[in-house]
Protein backbone atom coordinates (compact mmCIF):
# COMPACT_ATOMS: atom_id res chain seq x y z
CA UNK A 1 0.00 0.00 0.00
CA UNK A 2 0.69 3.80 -0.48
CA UNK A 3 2.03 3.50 3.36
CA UNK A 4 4.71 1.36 2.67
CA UNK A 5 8.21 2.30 3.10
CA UNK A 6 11.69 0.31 2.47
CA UNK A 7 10.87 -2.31 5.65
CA UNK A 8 10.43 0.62 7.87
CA UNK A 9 7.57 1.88 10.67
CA UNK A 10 7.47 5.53 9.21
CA UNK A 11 4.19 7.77 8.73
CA UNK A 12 3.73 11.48 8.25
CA UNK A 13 1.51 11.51 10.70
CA UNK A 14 4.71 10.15 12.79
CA UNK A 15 6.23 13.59 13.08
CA UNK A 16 3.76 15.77 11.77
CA UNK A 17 0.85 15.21 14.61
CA UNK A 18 -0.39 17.32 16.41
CA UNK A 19 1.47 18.12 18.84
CA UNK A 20 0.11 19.00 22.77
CA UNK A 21 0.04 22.38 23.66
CA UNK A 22 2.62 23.29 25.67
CA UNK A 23 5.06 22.32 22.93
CA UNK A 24 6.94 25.28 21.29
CA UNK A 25 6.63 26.30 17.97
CA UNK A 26 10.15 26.12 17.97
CA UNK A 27 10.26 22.32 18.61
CA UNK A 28 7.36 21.89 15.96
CA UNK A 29 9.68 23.38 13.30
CA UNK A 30 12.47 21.20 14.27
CA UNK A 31 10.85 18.26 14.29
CA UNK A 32 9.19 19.00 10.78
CA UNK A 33 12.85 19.61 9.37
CA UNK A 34 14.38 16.60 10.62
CA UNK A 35 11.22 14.45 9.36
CA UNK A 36 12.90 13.81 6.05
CA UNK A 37 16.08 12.82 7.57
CA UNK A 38 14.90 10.43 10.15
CA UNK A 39 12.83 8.73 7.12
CA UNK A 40 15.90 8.08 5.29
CA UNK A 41 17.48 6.72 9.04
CA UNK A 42 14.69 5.05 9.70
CA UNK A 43 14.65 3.37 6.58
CA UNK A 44 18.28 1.31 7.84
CA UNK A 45 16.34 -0.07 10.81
CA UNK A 46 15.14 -3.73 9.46
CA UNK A 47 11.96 -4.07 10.92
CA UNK A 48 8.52 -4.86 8.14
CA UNK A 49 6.63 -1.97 7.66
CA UNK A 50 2.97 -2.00 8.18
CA UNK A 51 0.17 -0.17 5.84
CA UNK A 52 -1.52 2.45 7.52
CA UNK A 53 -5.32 0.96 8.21
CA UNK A 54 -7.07 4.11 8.64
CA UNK A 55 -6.13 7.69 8.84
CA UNK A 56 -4.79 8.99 12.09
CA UNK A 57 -6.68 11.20 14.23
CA UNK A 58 -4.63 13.48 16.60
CA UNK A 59 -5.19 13.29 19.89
CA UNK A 60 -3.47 14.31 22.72
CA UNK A 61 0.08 13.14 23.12
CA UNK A 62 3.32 14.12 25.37
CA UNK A 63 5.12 16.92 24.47
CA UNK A 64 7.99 15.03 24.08
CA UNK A 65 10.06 13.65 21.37
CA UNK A 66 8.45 11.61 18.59
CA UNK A 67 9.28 7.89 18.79
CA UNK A 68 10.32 8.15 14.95
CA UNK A 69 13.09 11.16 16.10
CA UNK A 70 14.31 8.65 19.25
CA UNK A 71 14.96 6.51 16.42
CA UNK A 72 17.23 8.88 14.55
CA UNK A 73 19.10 9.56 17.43
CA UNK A 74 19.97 6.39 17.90
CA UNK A 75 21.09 5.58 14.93
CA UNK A 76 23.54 8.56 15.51
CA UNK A 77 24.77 7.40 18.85
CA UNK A 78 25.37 3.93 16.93
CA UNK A 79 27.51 5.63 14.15
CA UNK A 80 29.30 7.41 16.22
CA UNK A 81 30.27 5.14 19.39
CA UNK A 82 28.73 1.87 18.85
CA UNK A 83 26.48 -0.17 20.62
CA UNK A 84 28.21 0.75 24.23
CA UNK A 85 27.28 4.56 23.41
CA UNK A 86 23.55 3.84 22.21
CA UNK A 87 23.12 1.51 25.30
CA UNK A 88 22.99 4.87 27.30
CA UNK A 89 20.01 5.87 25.32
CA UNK A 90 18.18 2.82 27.04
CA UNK A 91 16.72 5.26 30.15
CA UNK A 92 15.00 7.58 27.51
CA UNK A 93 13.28 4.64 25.83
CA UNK A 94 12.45 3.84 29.29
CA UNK A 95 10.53 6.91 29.60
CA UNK A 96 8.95 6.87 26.46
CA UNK A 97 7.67 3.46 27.31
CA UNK A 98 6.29 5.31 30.62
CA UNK A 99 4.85 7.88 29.07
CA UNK A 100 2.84 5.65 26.23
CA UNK A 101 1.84 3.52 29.70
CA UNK A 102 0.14 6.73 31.20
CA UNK A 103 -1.18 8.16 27.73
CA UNK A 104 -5.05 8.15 26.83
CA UNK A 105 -6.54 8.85 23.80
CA UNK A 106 -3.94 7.68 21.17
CA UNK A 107 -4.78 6.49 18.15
CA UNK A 108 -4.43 2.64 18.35
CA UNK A 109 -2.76 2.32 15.00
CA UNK A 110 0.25 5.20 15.92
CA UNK A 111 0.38 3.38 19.91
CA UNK A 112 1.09 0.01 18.20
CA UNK A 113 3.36 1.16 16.27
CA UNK A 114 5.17 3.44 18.75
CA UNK A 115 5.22 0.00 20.91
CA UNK A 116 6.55 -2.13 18.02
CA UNK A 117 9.29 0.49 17.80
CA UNK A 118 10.78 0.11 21.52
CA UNK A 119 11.26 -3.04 21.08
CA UNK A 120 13.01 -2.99 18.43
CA UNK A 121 15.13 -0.01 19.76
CA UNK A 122 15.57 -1.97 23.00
CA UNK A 123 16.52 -4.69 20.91
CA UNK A 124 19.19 -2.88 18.62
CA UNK A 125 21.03 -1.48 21.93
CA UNK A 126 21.41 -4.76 23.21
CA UNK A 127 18.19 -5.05 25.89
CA UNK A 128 16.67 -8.11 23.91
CA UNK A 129 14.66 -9.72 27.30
CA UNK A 130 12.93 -6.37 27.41
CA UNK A 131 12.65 -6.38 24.12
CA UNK A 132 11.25 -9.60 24.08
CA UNK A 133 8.40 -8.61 26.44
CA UNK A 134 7.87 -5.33 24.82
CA UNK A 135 7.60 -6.95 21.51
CA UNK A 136 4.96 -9.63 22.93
CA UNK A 137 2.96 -7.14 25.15
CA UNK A 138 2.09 -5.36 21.34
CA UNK A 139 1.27 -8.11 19.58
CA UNK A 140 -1.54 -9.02 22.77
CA UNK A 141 -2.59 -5.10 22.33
CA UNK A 142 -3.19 -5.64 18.54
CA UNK A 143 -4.93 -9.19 18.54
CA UNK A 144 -7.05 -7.54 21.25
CA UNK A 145 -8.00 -4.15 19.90
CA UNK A 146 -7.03 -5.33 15.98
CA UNK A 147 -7.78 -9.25 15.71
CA UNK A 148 -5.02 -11.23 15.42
CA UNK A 149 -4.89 -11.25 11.58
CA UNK A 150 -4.51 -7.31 11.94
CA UNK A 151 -1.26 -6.27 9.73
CA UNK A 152 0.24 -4.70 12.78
CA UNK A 153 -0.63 -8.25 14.64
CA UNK A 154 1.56 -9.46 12.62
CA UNK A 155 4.11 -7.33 12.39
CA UNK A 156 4.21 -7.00 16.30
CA UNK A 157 4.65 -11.00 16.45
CA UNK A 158 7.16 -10.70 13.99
CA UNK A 159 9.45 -8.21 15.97
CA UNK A 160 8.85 -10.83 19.34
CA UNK A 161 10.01 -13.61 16.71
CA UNK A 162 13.79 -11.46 15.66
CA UNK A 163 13.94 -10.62 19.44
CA UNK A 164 13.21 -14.54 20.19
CA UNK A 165 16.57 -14.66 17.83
CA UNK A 166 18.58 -12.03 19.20
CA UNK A 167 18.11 -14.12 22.20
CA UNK A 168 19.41 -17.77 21.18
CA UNK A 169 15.95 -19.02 20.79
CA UNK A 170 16.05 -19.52 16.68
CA UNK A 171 13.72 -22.48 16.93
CA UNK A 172 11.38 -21.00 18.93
CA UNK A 173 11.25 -17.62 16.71
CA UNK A 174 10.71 -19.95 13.51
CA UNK A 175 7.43 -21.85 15.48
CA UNK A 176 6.47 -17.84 15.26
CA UNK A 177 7.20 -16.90 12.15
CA UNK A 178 5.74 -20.02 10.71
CA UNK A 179 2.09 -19.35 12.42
CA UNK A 180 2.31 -15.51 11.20
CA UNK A 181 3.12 -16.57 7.78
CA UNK A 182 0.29 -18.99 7.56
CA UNK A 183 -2.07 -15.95 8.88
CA UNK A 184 -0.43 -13.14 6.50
CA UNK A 185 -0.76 -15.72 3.35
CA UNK A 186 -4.41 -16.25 4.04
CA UNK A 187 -5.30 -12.55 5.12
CA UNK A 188 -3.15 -10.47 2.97
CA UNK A 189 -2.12 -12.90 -0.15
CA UNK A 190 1.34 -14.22 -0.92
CA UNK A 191 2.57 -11.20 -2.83
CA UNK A 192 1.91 -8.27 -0.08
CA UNK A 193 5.31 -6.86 1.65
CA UNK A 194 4.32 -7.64 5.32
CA UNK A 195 3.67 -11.37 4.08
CA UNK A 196 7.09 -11.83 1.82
CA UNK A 197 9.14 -10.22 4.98
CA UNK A 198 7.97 -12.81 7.56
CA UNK A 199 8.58 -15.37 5.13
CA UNK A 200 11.93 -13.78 4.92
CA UNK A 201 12.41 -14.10 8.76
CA UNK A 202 11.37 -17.24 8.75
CA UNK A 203 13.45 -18.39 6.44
CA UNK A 204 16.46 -16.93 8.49
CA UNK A 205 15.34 -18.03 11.15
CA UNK A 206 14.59 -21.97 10.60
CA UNK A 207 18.34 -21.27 8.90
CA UNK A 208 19.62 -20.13 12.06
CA UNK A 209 18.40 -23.36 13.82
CA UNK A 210 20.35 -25.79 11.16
CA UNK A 211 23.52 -26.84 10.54
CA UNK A 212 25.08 -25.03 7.33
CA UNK A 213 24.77 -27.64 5.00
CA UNK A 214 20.63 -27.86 5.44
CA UNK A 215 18.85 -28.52 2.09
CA UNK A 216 15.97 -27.42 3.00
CA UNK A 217 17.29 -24.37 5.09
CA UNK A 218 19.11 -23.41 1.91
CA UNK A 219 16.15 -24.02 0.13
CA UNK A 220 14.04 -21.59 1.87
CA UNK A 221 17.02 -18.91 1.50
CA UNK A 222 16.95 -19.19 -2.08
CA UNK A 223 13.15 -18.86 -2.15
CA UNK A 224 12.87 -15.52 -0.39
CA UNK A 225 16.15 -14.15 -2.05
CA UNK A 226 14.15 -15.39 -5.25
CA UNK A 227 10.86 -13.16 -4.19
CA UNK A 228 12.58 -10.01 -2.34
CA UNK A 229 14.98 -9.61 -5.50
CA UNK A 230 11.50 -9.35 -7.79
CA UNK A 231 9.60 -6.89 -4.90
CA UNK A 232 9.86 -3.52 -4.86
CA UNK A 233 9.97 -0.94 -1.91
CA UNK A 234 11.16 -4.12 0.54
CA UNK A 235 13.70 -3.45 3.14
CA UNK A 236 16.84 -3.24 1.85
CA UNK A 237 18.70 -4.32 5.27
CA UNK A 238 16.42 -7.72 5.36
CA UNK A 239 17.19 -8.12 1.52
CA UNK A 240 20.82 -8.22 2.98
CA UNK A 241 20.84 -10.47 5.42
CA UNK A 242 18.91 -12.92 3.21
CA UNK A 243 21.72 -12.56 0.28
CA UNK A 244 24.17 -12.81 2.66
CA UNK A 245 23.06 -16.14 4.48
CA UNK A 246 22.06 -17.61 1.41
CA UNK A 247 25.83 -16.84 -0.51
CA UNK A 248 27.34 -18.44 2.85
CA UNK A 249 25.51 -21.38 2.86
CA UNK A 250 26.05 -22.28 -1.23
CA UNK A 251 29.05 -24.49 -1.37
CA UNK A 252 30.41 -27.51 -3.68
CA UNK A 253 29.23 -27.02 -6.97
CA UNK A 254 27.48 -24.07 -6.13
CA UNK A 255 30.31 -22.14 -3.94
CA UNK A 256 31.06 -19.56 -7.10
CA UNK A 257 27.64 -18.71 -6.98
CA UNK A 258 27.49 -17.98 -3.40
CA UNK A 259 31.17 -15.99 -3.72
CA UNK A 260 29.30 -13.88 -6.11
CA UNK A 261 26.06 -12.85 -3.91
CA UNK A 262 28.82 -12.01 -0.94
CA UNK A 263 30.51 -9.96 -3.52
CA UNK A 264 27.59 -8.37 -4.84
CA UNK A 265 26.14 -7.74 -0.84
CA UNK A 266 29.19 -6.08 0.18
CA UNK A 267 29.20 -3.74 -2.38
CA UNK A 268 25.25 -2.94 -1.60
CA UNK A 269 26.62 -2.51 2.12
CA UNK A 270 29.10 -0.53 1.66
CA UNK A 271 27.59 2.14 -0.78
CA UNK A 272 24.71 2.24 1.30
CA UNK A 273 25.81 2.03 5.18
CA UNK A 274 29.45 2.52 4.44
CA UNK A 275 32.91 0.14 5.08
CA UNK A 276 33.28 0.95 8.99
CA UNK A 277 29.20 0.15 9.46
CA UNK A 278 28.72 -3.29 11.25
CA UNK A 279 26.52 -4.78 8.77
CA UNK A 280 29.31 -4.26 6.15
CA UNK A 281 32.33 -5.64 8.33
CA UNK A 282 29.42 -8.99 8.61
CA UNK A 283 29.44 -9.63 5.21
CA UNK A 284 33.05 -8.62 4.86
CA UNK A 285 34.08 -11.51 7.00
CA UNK A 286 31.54 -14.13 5.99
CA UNK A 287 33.26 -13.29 2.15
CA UNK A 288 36.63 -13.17 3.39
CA UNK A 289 36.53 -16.26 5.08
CA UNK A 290 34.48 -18.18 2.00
CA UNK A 291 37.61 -16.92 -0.31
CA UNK A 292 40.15 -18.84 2.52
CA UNK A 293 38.37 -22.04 2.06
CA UNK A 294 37.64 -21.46 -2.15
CA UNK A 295 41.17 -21.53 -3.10
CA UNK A 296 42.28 -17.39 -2.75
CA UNK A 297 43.91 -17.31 1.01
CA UNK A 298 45.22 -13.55 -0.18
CA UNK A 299 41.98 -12.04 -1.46
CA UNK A 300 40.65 -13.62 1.87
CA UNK A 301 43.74 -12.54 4.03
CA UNK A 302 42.88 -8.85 2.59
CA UNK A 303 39.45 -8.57 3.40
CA UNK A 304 39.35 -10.23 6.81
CA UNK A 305 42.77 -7.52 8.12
CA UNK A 306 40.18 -4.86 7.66
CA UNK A 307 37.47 -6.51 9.34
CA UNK A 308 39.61 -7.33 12.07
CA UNK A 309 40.60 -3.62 12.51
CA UNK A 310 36.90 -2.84 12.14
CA UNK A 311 36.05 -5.54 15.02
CA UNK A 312 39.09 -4.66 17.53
CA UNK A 313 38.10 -1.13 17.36
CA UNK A 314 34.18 -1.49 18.21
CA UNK A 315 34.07 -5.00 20.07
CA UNK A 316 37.89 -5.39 21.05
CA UNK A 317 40.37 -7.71 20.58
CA UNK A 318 38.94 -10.52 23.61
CA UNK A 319 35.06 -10.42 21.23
CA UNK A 320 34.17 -13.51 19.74
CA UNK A 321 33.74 -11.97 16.49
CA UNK A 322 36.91 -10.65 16.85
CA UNK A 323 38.90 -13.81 18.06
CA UNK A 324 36.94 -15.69 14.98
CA UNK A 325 38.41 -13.40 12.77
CA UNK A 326 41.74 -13.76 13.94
CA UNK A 327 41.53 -17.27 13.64
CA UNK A 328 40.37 -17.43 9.92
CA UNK A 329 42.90 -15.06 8.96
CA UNK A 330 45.72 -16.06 10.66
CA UNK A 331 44.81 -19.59 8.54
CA UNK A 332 44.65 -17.34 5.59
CA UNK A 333 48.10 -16.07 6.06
CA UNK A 334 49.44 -19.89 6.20
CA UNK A 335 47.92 -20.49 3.17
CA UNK A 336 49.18 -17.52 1.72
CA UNK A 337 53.15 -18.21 2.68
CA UNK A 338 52.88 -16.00 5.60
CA UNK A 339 53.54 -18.39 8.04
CA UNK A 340 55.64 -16.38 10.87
CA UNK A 341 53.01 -14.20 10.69
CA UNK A 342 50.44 -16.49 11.23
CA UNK A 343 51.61 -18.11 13.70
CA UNK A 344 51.94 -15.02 15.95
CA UNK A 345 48.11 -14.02 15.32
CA UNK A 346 47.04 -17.21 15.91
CA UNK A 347 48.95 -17.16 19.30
CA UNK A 348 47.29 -13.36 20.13
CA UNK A 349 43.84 -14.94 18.81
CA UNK A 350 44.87 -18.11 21.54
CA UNK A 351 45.50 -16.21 24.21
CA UNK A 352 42.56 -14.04 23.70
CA UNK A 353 40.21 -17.15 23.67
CA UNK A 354 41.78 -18.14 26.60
CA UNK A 355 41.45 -15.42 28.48
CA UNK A 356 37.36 -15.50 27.23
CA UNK A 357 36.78 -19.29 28.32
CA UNK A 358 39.41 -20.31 30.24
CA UNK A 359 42.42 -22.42 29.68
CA UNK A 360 40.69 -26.20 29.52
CA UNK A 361 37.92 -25.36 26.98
CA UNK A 362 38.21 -27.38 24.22
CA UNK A 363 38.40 -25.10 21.34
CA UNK A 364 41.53 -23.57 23.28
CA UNK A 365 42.89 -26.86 23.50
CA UNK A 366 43.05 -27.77 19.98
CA UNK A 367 43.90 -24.19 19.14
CA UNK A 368 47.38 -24.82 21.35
CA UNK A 369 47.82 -27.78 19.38
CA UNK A 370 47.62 -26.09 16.02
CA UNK A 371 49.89 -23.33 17.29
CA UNK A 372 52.49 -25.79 18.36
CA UNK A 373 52.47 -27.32 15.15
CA UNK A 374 52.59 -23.81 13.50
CA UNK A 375 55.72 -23.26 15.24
CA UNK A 376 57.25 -26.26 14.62
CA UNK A 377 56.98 -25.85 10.72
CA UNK A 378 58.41 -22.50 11.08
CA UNK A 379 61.26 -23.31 12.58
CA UNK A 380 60.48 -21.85 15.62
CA UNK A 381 61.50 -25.19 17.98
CA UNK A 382 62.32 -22.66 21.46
CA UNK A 383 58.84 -21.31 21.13
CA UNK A 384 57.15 -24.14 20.32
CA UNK A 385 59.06 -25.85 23.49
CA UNK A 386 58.05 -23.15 26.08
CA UNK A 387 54.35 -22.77 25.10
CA UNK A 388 53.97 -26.30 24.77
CA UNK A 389 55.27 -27.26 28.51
CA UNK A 390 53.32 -24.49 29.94
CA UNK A 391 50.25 -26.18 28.11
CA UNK A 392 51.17 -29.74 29.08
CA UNK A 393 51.32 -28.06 32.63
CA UNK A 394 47.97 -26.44 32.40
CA UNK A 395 45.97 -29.63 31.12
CA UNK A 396 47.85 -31.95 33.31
CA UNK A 397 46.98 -30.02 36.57
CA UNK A 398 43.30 -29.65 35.29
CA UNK A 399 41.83 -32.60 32.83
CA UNK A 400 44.71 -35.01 34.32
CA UNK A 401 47.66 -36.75 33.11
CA UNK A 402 45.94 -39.12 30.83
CA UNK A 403 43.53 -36.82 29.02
CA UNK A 404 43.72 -37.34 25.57
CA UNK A 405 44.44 -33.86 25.06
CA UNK A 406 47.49 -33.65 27.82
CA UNK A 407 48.94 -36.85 25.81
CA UNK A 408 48.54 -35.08 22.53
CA UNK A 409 50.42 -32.03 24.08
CA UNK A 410 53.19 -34.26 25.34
CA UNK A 411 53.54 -36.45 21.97
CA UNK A 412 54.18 -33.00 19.94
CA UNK A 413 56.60 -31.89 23.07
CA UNK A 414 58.52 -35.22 22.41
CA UNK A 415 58.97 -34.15 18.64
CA UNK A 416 60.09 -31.02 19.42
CA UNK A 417 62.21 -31.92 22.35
CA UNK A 418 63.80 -34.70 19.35
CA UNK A 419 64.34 -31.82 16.72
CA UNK A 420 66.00 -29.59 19.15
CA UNK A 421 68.39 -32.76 19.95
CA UNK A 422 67.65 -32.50 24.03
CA UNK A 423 67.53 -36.10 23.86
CA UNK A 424 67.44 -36.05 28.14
CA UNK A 425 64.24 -34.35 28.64
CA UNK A 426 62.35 -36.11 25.52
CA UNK A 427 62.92 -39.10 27.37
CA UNK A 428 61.58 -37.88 30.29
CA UNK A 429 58.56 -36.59 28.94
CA UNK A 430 58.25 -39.88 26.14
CA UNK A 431 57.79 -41.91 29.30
CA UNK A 432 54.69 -39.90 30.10
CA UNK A 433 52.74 -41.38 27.15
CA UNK A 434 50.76 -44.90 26.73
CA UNK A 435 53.47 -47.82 26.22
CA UNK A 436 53.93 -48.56 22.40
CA UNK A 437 53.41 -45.11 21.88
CA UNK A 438 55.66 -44.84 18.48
CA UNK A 439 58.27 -42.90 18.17
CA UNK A 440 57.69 -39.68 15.09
């Protein structure tokens, strides 16, 4: 409908309301010349949009700042300082949400949709419980006052169903976004925007709850790519995601095809949010890390430095985004001849996981193993010898002597012990392992 914008909650009527008396005419002209810009803003926020129902009526409302202007602002505080600034902005969503509480005589359409947008803001800065709640409390106001085949029923279910995500509950969120589907299909048709965006969320989301190599999880991908990429006016930030999911998840025969739509996302991205936003960097290290394992280490190697940067200066350097990185392209850097250099990053990406789950987890385990090894084949024997008996030290005193990942440490000490001709101590330490235990 004529109310549809690019995935977005955004009205005239939004900022141009009336506004309740003992608001300034000063404010009123302020908010009417930062209406276009916050539509544009608003517009990067991926939540469905909902067609208007009926016109809005004014009615009285708090002379304070439009939900659709909160909005804005936040997306500034997220440009500028990341998601630690914008988390500060969580006490004035707090009193909006107040404020809506204690308000009569809104229009039901513009308090739904003023609902709907907390919780996505409360979402975006990192409050997704609240969000969550917020989220489900609107879609009980709009099956109530609305019926529960309502567009903004829907749209309000959706929000709880990315929030349900946000939360580590993908299988839940796709039981959701299944059951709105069904109801958008039958009330709305197949082809309206509302009902090819929750298809679109659904199909992240039952993706989300597979492994990557799901037929049928790749299969719905393809679908809504298919439909979004033939729509009009959808928003361009879901469109995204779904392209870049879908080009992750494309391998053997089809893994030039899915290099292609990571390609042809990050250049989207990038024109349209710019290289430092954190939807780029995402796509930026989901290609770089695809090129690693497709046979170009240095195209990968180049891509995943600057989303390293990019992660170490918003999430810093202990993140797991940031130690995943590290990891990738320190293997990139191997594979690209590199090797003193990749050994080093993957020790600082080591150390960093260690210091994030502790010493004994097992992905910190095997990552000391493949360090060792690293070493070794660079030459590096002293350095492999020192970290490798303060590792045997650490998983001896914790999983044991016999652990199969204390031997493991040992067996690779013997080798190195052997290569560095300190025939004394490999002895000592070869006597550690299971009898028969052949010698490498």
């Amino acid at each position: 409908g004529a109310g549809i914008t690019a995935g977005v909650f955004y009205r005239e009527a939004r900022v141009n309301r009336d506004q309740a008396a003992a608001e300034t005419a000063r404010a009123e002209s302020l908010a009417a010349s930062l209406a276009e810009r916050d539509a544009e803003r608003l517009r990067r926020i991926d939540v469905p949009a909902a067609p208007p129902t009926r016109p809005v009526t004014a009615a009285p409302k708090s002379p304070e700042v439009p939900a659709a202007l909160i909005a804005g602002r936040l997306l500034d505080l997220l440009d500028r300082g990341g998601p630690t600034a914008a988390s500060t902005f969580g006490a004035t969503l707090d009193a909006v949400e107040q404020r809506l509480d204690g308000s009569t005589g809104i229009d039901v359409d513009q308090e739904l949709t003023d609902r709907i947008d907390l919780a996505r803001l409360n979402r975006m800065i990192g409050r997704v419980d609240k969000s969550v709640v917020l989220a489900q409390d609107a879609q009980g106001l709009a099956a109530a006052k609305l019926g529960p085949n309502h567009p903004l029923t829907l749209i309000a279910a959706t929000e709880r169903a990315i929030s349900m995500m946000s939360a580590g509950a993908p299988d839940e969120a796709a039981d959701v976004l299944a059951d709105q589907a069904a109801r958008a299909e039958r009330t709305l048709g197949a082809g309206h925007p509302v009902t090819i965006t929750i298809a679109a969320r659904l199909a992240l989301a039952r993706a989300a709850a597979t492994a990557v190599d799901d037929p049928a999880a790749l299969a719905g991908l393809k679908a809504a790519h298919d439909v979004m990429t033939t729509t009009p006016g959808l928003d361009e930030r879901l469109q995204l995601l779904v392209q870049q999911e879908l080009g992750r998840r494309m391998t053997g025969p089809e893994q030039a095809a899915g290099v292609t739509l990571l390609r042809e996302a990050l250049a989207t991205a990038t024109t349209r949010f710019g290289r430092q936003d954190p939807r780029t960097v995402a796509i930026a290290a989901d290609l770089g890390e695809r090129l690693v394992h497709t046979g170009d280490p240095g195209g990968g190697a180049t891509l995943l430095r600057g989303v390293m940067n990019a992660q170490r200066a918003r999430l810093g350097e202990d993140h797991p985004e940031t130690i995943h990185t590290m990891m990738v392209l320190s293997e990139a850097l191997r594979r690209s001849g590199e090797a003193r250099e990749a050994a080093d990053l993957l020790g600082r990406a080591t150390d960093a996981l260690e210091r994030l789950k502790g010493a004994t987890a097992p992905d910190v385990r095997a990552a000391r193993l493949r360090q060792g090894s690293w070493l070794v084949e660079d030459g590096r024997l002293l350095e492999a010898e020192t970290m490798l008996r303060r590792t045997h030290e650490g998983l001896r005193d914790t999983l044991g002597p016999t652990h199969p990942d204390t031997m493991a440490t040992v067996e690779l000490l013997v080798r190195v012990l052997d290569d560095r001709q300190q025939s004394t101590l490999a002895s000592e330490y070869r006597k550690l392992l299971p009898a028969g235990t052949p010698e490498k």
